[in-house]
Protein backbone atom coordinates (compact mmCIF):
# COMPACT_ATOMS: atom_id res chain seq x y z
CA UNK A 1 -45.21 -4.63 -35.32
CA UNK A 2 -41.39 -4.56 -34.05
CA UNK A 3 -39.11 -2.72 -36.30
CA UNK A 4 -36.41 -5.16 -37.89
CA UNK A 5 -33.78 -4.27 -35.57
CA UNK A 6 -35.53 -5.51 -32.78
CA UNK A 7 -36.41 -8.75 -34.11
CA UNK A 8 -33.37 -9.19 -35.35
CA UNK A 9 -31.56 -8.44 -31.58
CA UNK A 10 -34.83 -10.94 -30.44
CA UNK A 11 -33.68 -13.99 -32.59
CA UNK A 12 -29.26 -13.14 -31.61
CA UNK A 13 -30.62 -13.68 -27.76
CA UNK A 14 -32.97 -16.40 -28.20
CA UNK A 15 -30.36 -18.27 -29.83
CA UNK A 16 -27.68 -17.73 -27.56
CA UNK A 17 -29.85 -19.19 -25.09
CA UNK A 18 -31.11 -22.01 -26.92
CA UNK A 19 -27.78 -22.85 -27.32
CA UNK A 20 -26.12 -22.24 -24.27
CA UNK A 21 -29.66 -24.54 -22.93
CA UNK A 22 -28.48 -26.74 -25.39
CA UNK A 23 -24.93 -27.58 -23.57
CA UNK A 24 -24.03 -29.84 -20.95
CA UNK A 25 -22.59 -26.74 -18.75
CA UNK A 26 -24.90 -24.50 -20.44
CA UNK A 27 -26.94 -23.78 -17.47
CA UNK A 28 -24.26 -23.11 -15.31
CA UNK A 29 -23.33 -20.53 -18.43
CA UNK A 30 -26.34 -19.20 -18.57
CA UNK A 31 -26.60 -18.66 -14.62
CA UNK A 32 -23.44 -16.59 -14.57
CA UNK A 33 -24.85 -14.28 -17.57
CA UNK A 34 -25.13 -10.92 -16.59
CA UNK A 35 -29.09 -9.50 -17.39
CA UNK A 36 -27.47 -6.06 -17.88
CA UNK A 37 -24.74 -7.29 -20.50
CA UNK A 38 -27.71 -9.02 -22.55
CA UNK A 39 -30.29 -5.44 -22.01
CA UNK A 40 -27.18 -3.69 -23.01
CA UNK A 41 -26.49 -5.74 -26.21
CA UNK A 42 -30.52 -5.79 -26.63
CA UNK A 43 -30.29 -2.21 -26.86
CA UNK A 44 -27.54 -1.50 -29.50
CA UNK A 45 -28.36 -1.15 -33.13
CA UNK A 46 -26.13 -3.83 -34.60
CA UNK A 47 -23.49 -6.54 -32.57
CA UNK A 48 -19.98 -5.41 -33.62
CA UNK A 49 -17.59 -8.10 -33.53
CA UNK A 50 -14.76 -5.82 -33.70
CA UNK A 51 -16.08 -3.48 -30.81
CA UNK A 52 -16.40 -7.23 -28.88
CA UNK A 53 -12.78 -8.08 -29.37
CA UNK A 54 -12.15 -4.35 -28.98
CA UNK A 55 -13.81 -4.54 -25.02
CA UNK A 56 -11.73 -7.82 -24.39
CA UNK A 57 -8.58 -6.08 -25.28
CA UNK A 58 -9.29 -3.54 -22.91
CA UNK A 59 -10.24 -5.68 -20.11
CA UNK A 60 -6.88 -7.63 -20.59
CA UNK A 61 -5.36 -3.98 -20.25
CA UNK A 62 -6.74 -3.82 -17.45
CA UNK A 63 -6.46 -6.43 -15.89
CA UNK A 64 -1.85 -6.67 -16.59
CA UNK A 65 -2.08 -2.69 -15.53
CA UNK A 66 -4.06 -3.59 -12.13
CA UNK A 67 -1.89 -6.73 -11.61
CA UNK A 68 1.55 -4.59 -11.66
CA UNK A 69 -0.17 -1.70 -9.64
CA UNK A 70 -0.73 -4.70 -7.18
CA UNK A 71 2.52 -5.96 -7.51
CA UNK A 72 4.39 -2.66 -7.58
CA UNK A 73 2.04 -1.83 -4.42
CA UNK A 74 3.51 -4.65 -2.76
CA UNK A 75 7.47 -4.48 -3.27
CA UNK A 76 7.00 -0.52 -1.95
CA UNK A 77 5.32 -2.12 1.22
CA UNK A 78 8.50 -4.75 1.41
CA UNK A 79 11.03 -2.02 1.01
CA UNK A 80 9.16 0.05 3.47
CA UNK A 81 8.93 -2.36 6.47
CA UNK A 82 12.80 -3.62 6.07
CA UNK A 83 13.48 0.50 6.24
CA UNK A 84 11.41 0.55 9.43
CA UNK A 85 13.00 -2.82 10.37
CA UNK A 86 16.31 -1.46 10.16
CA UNK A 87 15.80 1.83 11.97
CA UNK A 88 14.36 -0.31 14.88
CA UNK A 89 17.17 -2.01 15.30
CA UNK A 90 19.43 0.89 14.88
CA UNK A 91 17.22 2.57 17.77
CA UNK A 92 17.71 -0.67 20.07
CA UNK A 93 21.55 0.55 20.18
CA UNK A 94 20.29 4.52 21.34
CA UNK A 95 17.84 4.82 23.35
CA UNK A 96 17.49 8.40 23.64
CA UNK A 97 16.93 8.28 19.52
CA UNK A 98 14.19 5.32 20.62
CA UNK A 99 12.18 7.74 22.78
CA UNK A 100 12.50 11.20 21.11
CA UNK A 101 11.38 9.01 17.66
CA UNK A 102 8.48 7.49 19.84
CA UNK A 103 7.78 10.69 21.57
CA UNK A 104 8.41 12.97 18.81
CA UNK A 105 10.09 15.32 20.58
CA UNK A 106 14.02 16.48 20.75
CA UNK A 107 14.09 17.90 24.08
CA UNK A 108 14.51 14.45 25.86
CA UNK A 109 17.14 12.61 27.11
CA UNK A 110 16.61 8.57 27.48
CA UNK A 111 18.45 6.25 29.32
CA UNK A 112 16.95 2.02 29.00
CA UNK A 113 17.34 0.94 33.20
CA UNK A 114 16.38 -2.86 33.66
CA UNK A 115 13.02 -3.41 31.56
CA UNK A 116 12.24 0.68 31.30
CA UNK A 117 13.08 3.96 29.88
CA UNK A 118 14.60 6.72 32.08
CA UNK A 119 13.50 9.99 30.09
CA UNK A 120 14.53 13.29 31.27
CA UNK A 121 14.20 16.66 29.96
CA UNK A 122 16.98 18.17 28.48
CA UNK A 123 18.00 22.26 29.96
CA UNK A 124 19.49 24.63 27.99
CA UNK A 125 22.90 25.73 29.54
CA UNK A 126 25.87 27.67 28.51
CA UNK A 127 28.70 25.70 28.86
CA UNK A 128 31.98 27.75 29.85
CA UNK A 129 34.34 24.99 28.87
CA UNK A 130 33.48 22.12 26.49
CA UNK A 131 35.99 18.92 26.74
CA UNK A 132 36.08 17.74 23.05
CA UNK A 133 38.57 14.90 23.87
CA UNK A 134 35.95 13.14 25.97
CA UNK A 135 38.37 13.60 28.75
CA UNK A 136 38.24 15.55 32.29
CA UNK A 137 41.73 15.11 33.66
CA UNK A 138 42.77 11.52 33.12
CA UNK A 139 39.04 10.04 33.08
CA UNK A 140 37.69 9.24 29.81
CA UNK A 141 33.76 9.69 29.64
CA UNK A 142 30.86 8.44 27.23
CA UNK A 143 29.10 11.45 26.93
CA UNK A 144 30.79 14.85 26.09
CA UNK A 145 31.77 16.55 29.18
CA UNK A 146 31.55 20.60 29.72
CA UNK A 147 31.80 22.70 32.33
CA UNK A 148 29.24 25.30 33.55
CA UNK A 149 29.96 28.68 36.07
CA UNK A 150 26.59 29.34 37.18
């Protein structure tokens, strides 16, 4: 003979089915129940309707927490790419900046020719005479001019 418990747990199942069998979707219910949710609640002493509405609670938690993780997720990725968008187009302007970014290296010296990079590695020199003024005489030049005495 089955303690009372159990008989008791035995009649709460066999009536939820009977009654879910009962409904005009009830077999579409009863398809989606899971087996382990009804051993689980075969296996407790008594069905707590408080600890019920207590596990909904939680999975409504749950469910707001994971949907602004998802959405906070998201706007980092947005701000991310229009950072990376904006240093790419800052680095179409430079192209030495382009190639040591792409090459990580700082030694390099790029120059964009046609549809290609120039790249050339930079040499340490002493400079004698450094033109801060961007001028050599009368001539004006891009790039700061110096003067070495080998």
């Amino acid at each position: 003979k089955c303690p009372d418990g159990v008989e008791k747990k035995k009649n709460i199942f066999t009536s939820i089915v009977a009654t879910l069998e009962n409904e005009p979707a009830g077999k579409t219910i009863y398809s989606l129940l899971d087996k382990r949710l009804l051993d689980m609640r075969l296996q407790e002493e008594e069905v707590d309707p408080v600890n019920t509405k207590l596990n909904y609670l939680e999975y409504g938690i749950m469910l707001a927490e994971e949907e602004a993780f998802q959405a906070t997720w998201l706007e980092l990725c947005h701000h991310a790419q229009r950072y990376l968008d904006m240093i790419c187009q800052l680095l179409q302007f430079d192209a030495t900046l382009r190639a040591q970014a792409f090459l990580q290296r700082t030694d390099i010296f790029a120059k964009f020719t046609s549809q290609a990079f120039s790249i050339w590695r930079c040499k340490k020199v002493n400079a004698t005479l450094i033109h801060w003024d961007y001028k050599v005489g009368n001539v004006c030049h891009k790039c700061l001019p110096v003067r070495i005495d080998k």
